[in-house]
Protein backbone atom coordinates (compact mmCIF):
# COMPACT_ATOMS: atom_id res chain seq x y z
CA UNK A 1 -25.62 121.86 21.10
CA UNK A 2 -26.94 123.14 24.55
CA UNK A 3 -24.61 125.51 26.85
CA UNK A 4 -24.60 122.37 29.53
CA UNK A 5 -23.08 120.03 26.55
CA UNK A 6 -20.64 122.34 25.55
CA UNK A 7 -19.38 122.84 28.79
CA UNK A 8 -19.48 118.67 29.45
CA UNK A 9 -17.24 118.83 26.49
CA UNK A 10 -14.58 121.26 27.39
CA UNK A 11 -14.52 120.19 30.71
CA UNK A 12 -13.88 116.11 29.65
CA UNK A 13 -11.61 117.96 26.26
CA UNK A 14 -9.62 119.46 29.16
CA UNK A 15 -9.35 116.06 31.15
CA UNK A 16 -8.16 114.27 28.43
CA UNK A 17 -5.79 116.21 27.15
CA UNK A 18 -3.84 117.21 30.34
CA UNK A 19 -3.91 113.62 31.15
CA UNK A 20 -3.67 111.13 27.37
CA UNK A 21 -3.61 108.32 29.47
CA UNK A 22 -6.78 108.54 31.54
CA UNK A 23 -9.20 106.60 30.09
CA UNK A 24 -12.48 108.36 32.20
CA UNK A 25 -11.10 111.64 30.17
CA UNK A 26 -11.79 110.21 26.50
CA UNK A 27 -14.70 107.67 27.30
CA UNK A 28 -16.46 110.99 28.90
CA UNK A 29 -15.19 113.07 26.55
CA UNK A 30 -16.76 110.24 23.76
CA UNK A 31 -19.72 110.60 25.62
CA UNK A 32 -20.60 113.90 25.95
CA UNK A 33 -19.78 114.31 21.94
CA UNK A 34 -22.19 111.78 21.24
CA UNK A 35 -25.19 113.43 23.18
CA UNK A 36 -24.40 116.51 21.31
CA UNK A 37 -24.71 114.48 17.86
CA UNK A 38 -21.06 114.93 17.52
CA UNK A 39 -20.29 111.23 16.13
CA UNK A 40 -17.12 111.63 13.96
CA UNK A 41 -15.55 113.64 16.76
CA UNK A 42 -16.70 111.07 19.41
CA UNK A 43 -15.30 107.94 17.60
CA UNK A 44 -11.84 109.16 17.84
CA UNK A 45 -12.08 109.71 21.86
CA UNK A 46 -13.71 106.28 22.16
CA UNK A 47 -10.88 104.83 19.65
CA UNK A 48 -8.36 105.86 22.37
CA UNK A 49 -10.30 104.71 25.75
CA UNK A 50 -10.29 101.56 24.08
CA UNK A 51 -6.64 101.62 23.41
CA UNK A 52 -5.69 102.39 26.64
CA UNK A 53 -8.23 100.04 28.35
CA UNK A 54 -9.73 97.27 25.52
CA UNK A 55 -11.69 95.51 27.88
CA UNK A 56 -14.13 98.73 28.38
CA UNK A 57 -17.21 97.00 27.15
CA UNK A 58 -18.93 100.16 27.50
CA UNK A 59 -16.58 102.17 24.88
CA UNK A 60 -18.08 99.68 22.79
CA UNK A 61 -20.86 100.34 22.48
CA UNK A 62 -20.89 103.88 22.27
CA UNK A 63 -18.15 103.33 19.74
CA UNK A 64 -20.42 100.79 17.56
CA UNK A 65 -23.35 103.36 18.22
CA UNK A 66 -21.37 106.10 16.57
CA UNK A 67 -20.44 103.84 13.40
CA UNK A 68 -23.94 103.27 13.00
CA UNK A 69 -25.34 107.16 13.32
CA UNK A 70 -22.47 108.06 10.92
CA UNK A 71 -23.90 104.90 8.39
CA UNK A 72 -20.82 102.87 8.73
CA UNK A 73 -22.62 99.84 9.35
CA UNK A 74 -19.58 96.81 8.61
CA UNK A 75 -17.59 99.03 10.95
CA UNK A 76 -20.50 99.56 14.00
CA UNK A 77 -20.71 95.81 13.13
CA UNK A 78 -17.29 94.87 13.57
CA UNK A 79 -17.16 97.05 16.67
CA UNK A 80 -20.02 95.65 18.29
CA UNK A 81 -19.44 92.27 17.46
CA UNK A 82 -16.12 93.00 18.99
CA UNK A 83 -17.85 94.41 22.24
CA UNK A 84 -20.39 91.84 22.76
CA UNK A 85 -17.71 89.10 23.16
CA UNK A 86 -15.50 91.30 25.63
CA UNK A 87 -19.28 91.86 27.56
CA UNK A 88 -20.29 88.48 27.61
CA UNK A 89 -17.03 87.10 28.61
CA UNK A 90 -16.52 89.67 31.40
CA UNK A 91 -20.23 89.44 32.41
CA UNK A 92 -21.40 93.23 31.72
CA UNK A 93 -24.79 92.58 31.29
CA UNK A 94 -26.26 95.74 30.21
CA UNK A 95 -23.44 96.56 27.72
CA UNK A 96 -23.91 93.11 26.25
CA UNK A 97 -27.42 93.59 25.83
CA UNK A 98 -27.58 97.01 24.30
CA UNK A 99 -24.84 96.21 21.87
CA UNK A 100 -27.00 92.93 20.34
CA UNK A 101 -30.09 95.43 20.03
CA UNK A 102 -27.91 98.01 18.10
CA UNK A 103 -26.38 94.77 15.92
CA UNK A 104 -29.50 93.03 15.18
CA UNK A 105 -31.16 96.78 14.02
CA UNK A 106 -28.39 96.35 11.61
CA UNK A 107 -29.33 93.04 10.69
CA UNK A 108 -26.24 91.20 11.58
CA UNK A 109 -26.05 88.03 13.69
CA UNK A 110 -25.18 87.96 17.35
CA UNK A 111 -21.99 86.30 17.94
CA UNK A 112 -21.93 82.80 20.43
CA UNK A 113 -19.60 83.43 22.81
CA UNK A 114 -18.52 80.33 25.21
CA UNK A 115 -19.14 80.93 29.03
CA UNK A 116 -15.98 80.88 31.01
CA UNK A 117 -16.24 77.89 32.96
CA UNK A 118 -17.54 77.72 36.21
CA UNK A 119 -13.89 76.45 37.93
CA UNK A 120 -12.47 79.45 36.85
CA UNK A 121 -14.92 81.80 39.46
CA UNK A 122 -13.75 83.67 41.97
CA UNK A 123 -13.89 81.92 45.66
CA UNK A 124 -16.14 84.66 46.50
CA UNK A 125 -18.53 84.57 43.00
CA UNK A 126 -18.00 88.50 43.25
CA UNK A 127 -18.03 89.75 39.63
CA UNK A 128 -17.01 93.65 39.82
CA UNK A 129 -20.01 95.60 37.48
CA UNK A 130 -17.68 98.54 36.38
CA UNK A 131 -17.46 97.90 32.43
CA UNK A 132 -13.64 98.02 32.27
CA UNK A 133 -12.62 95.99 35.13
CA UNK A 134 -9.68 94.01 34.59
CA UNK A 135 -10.19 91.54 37.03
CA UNK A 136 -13.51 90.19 35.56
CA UNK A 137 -14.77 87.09 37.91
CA UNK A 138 -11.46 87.39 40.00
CA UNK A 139 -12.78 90.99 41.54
CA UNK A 140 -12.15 91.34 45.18
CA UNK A 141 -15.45 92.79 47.07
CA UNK A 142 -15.05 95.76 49.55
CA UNK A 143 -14.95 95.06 53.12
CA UNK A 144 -17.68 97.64 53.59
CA UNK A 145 -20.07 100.33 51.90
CA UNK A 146 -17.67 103.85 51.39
CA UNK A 147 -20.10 105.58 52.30
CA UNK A 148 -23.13 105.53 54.55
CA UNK A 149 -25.77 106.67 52.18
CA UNK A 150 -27.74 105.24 48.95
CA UNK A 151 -24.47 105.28 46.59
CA UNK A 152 -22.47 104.03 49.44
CA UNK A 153 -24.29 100.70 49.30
CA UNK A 154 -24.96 100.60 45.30
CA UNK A 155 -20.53 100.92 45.22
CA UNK A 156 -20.75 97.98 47.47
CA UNK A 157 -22.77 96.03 45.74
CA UNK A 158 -21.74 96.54 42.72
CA UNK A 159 -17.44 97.81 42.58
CA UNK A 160 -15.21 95.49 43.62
CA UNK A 161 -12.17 97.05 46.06
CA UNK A 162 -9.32 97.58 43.00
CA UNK A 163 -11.74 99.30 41.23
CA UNK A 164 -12.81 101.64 43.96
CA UNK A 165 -9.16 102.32 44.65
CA UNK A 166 -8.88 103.02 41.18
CA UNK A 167 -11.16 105.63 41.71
CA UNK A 168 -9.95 107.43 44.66
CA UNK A 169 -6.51 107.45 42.77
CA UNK A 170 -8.39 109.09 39.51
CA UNK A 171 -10.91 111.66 41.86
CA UNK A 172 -7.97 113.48 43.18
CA UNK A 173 -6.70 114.01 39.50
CA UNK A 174 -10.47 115.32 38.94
CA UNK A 175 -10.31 117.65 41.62
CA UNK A 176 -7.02 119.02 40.45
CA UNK A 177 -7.35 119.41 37.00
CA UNK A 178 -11.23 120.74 37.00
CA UNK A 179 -10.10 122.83 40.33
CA UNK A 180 -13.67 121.83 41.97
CA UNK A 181 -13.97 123.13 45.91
CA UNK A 182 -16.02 119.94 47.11
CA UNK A 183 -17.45 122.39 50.09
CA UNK A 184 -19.40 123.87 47.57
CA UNK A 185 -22.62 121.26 46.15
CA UNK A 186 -21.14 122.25 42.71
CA UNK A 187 -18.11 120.68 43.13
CA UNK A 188 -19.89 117.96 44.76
CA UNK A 189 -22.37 117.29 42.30
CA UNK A 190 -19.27 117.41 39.81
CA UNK A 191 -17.04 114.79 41.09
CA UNK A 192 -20.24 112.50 41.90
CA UNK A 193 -20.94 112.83 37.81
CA UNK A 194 -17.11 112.20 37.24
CA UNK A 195 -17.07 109.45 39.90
CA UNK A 196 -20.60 107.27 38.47
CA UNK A 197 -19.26 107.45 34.81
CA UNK A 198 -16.34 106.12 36.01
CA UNK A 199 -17.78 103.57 37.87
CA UNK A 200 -20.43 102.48 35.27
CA UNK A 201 -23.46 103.57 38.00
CA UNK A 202 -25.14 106.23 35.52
């Protein structure tokens, strides 16, 4: 484990255990345990950002990826399997995808999954890309980009306005509890890592 993981992982450890019931604590927290080949530890942190939020497609798959490193393959199976439907019925493409990769290298079958039908689309056809958003095809677009720069436009493309709000709502919590001074770029660069996990835009 590299100095830069370790402190990843006490800063998303800290996160998640001042706050149980933020889900961006324990999916990061799953995260950064997995990129240090911590798998055990990282299934139990992904275990409870699913609990709290079981329509996180991305949890998932880092949760089915874990089972797999750790040679539980029924159980990555069963997880995936799991995942792939919540993706593909919620539209999260690139969850969806990765998770029948990691399920046919286990040589299990990709489940069928039936399309929600076309009546049931929003008015706008806005479908919010943040892999935990519980409004699915019902997401409301934001008026206009947050910001004026690259990311600014890539939110608005991409987040719908609940899940933005979300965001702003969860940022002041990451401010707080990691203490960053956003005049420094340190701080910046920290709560622009916190805020693209959150948002699915890694």
């Amino acid at each position: 484990m590299t100095p830069a993981q370790a402190e990843r992982i006490a800063q998303f450890r800290k996160m998640a255990q001042d706050d149980p019931d933020n889900e961006l604590g324990h999916f990061g927290l799953g995260k950064a345990l997995l990129e240090a080949g911590e798998f055990a530890e990282a299934t139990a942190a992904f275990e409870r950002a699913l609990a709290l939020n079981p329509e996180f497609s991305k949890a998932y798959q880092y949760l089915g990826e874990c089972y797999a490193r750790l040679e539980q393959r029924e159980k990555a199976l069963e997880v995936l399997r799991r995942g792939y439907e919540v993706a593909e019925r919620r539209g999260d493409r690139v969850p969806r995808d990765e998770m029948a990769q990691w399920i046919r290298q286990l040589g299990g079958e990709v489940p069928r999954v039936s399309k929600v039908p076309p009546s049931q689309e929003s008015a706008t056809g806005f479908r919010c890309q943040r892999p935990g958003c519980p409004a699915g095809p019902f997401a409301r677009p934001l008026p206009a980009p947050p910001m004026n720069d690259e990311l600014g436009q890539l939110i608005y493309q991409r987040i719908c306005a609940d899940c933005w709000r979300d965001w702003l709502a969860m940022g002041i919590k990451v401010i707080n509890e990691l203490r960053l001074d956003l005049s420094e770029e340190s701080g910046q660069k920290t709560y622009e890592l916190y805020m693209k996990q959150y948002l699915g835009l890694e």
